[in-house]
C-alpha atoms as a PDB file:
ATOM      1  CA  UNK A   1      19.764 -12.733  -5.515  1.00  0.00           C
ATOM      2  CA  UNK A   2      17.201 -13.134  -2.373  1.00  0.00           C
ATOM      3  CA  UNK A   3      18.260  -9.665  -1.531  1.00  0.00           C
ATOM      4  CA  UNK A   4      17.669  -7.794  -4.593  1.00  0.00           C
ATOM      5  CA  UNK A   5      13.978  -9.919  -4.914  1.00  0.00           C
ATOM      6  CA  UNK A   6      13.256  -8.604  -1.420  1.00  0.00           C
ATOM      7  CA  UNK A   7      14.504  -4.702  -1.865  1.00  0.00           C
ATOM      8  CA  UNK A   8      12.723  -5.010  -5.127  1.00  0.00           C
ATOM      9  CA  UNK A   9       9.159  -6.299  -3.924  1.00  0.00           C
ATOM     10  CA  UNK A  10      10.022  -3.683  -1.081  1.00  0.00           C
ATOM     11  CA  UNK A  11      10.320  -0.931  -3.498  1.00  0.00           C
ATOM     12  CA  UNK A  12       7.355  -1.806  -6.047  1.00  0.00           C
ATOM     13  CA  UNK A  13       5.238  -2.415  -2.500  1.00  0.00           C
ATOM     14  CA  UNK A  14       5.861   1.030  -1.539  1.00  0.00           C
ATOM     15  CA  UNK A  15       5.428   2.252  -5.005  1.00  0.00           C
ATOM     16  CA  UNK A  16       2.096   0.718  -4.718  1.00  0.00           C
ATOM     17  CA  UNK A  17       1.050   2.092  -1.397  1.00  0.00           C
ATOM     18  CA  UNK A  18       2.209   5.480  -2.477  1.00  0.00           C
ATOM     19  CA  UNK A  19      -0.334   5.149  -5.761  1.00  0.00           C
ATOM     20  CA  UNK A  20      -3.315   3.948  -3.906  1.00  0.00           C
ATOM     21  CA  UNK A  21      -2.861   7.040  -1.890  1.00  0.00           C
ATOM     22  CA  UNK A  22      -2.250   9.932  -3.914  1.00  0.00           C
ATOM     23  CA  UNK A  23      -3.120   8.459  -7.154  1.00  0.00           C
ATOM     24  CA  UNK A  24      -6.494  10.324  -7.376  1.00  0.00           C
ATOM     25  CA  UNK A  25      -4.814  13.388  -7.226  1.00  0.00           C
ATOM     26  CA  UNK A  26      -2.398  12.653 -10.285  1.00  0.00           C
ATOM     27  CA  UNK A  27      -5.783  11.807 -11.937  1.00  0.00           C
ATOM     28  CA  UNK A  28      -6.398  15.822 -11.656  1.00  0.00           C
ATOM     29  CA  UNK A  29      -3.480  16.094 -13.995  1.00  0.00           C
ATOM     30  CA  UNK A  30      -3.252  13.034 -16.224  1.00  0.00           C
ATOM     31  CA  UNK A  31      -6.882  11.902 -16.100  1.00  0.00           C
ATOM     32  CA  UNK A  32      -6.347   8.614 -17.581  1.00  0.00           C
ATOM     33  CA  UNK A  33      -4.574   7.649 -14.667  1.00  0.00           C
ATOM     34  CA  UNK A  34      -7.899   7.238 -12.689  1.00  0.00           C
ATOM     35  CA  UNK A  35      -9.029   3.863 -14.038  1.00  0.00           C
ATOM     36  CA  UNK A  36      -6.111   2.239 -12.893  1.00  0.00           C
ATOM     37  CA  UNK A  37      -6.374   3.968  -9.294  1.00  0.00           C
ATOM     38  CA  UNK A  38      -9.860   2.609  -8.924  1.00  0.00           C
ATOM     39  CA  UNK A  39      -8.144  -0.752  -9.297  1.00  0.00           C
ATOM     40  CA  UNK A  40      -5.716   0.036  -6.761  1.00  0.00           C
ATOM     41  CA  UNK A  41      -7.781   1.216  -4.396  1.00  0.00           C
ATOM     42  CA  UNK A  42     -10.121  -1.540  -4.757  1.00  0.00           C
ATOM     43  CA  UNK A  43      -6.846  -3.503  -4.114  1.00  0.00           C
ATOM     44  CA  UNK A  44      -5.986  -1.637  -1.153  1.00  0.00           C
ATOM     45  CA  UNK A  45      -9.173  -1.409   0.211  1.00  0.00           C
ATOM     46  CA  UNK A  46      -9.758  -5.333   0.193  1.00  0.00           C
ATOM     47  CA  UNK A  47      -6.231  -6.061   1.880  1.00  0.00           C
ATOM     48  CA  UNK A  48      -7.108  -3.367   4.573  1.00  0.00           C
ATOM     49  CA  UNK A  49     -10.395  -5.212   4.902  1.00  0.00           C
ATOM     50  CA  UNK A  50     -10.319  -8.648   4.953  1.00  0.00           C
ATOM     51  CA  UNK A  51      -6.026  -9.005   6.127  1.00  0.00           C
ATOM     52  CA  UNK A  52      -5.826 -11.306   3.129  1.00  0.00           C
ATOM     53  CA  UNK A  53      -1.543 -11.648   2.151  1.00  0.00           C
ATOM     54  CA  UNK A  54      -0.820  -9.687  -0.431  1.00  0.00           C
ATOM     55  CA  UNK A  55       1.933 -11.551  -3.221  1.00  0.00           C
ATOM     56  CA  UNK A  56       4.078  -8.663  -2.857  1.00  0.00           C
ATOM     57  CA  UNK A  57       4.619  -9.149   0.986  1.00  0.00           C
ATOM     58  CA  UNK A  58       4.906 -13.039   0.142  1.00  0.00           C
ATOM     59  CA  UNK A  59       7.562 -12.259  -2.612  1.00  0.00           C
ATOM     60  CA  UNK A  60       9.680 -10.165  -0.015  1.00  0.00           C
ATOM     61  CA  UNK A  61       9.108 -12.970   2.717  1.00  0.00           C
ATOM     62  CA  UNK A  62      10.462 -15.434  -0.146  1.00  0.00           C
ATOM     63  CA  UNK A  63      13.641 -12.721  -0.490  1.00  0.00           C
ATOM     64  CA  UNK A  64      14.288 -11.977   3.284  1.00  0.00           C
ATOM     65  CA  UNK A  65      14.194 -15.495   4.030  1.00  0.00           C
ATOM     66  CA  UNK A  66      17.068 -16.590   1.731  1.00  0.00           C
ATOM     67  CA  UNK A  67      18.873 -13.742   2.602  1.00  0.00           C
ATOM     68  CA  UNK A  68      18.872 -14.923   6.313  1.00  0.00           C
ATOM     69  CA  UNK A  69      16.772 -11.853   7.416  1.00  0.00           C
ATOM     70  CA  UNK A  70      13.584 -12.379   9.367  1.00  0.00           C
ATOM     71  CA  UNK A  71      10.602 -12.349   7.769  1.00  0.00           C
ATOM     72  CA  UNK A  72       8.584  -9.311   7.871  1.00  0.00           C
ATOM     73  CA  UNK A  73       5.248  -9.038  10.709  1.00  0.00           C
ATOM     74  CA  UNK A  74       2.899 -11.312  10.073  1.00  0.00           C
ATOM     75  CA  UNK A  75       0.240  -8.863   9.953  1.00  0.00           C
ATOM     76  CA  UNK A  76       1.590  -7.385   6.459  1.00  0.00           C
ATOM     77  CA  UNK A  77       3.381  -4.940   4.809  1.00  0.00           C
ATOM     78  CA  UNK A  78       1.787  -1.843   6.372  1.00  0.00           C
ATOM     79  CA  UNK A  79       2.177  -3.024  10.094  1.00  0.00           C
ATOM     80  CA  UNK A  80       5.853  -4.327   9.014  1.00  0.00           C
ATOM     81  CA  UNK A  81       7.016  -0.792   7.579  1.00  0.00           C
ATOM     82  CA  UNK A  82       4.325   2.297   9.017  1.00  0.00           C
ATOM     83  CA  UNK A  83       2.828   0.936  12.100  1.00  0.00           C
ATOM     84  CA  UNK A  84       4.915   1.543  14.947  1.00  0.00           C
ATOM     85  CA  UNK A  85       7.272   3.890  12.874  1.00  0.00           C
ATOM     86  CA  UNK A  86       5.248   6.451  11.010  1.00  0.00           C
ATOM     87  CA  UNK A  87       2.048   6.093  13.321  1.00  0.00           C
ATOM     88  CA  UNK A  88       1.080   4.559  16.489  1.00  0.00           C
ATOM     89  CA  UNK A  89      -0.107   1.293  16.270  1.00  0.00           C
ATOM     90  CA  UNK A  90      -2.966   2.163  18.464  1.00  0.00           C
ATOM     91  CA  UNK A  91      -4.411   4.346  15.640  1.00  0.00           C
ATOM     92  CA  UNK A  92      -3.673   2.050  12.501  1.00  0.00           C
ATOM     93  CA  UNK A  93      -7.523   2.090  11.938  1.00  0.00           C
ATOM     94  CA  UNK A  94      -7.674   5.462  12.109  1.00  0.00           C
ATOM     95  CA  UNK A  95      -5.232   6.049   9.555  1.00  0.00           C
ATOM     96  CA  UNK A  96      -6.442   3.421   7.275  1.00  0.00           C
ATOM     97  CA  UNK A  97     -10.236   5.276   7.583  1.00  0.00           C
ATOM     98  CA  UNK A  98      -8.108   8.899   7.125  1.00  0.00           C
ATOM     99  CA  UNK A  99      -6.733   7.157   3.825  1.00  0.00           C
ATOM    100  CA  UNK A 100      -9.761   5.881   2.809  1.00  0.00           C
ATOM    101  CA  UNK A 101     -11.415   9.264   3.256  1.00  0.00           C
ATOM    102  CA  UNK A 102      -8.418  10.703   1.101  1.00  0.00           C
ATOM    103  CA  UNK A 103      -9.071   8.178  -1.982  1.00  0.00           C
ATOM    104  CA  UNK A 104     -12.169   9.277  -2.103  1.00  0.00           C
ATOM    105  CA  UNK A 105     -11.573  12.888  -1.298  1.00  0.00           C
ATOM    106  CA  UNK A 106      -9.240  12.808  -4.406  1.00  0.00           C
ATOM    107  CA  UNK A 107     -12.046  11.218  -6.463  1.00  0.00           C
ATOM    108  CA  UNK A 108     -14.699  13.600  -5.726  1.00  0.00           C
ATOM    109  CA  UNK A 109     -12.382  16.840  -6.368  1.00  0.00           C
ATOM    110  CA  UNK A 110     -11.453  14.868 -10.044  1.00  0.00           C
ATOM    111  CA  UNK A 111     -15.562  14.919 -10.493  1.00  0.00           C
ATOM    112  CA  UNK A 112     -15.629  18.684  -8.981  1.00  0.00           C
ATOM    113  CA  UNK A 113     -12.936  20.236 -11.468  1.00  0.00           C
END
């Protein structure tokens, strides 16, 4: 059970991350999408901010720990998962100013269409 809670929060997490991203640019096509990726963003933008814990990462924390697997970094989900692996860890700020730009790049070519 602790297993399938973790690869679940893991999956919805991801999910998540993947929505904040790109979501703007499904708004082109489905334009009711973009009211819930200004919420996400705002989400995203806030954990990337302040470091706050995010329930997701505590869920999967909850998960991997009565699984008997470590829990994840304690910096979060992002430095657990893309920091390091996908990206140097010397450039996470970078990347999370590169996504930032990219929300917003999405938003302003919704306005521009």
């Amino acid at each position: 059970m602790h297993r399938v809670v973790a690869a679940a929060a893991c999956v919805v997490h991801m999910l998540f991350v993947a929505f904040t991203i790109l979501g703007g640019f499904l708004a082109w096509m489905m334009p009711w999408v973009f009211i819930p990726h200004i919420a996400a963003a705002a989400w995203g933008g806030r954990m990337s901010v302040t470091r706050a814990a995010c329930p997701l990462s505590r869920i999967e924390d909850w998960g991997r720990t009565g699984s008997g697997r470590p829990l994840m970094s304690d910096r979060g989900f992002i430095a657990h998962y893309f920091e390091g692996r996908v990206y140097p860890v010397k450039l996470a700020r970078r990347i999370e100013v590169l996504v930032g730009t990219l929300v917003v790049g999405s938003w302003l070519g919704l306005v521009v269409r």
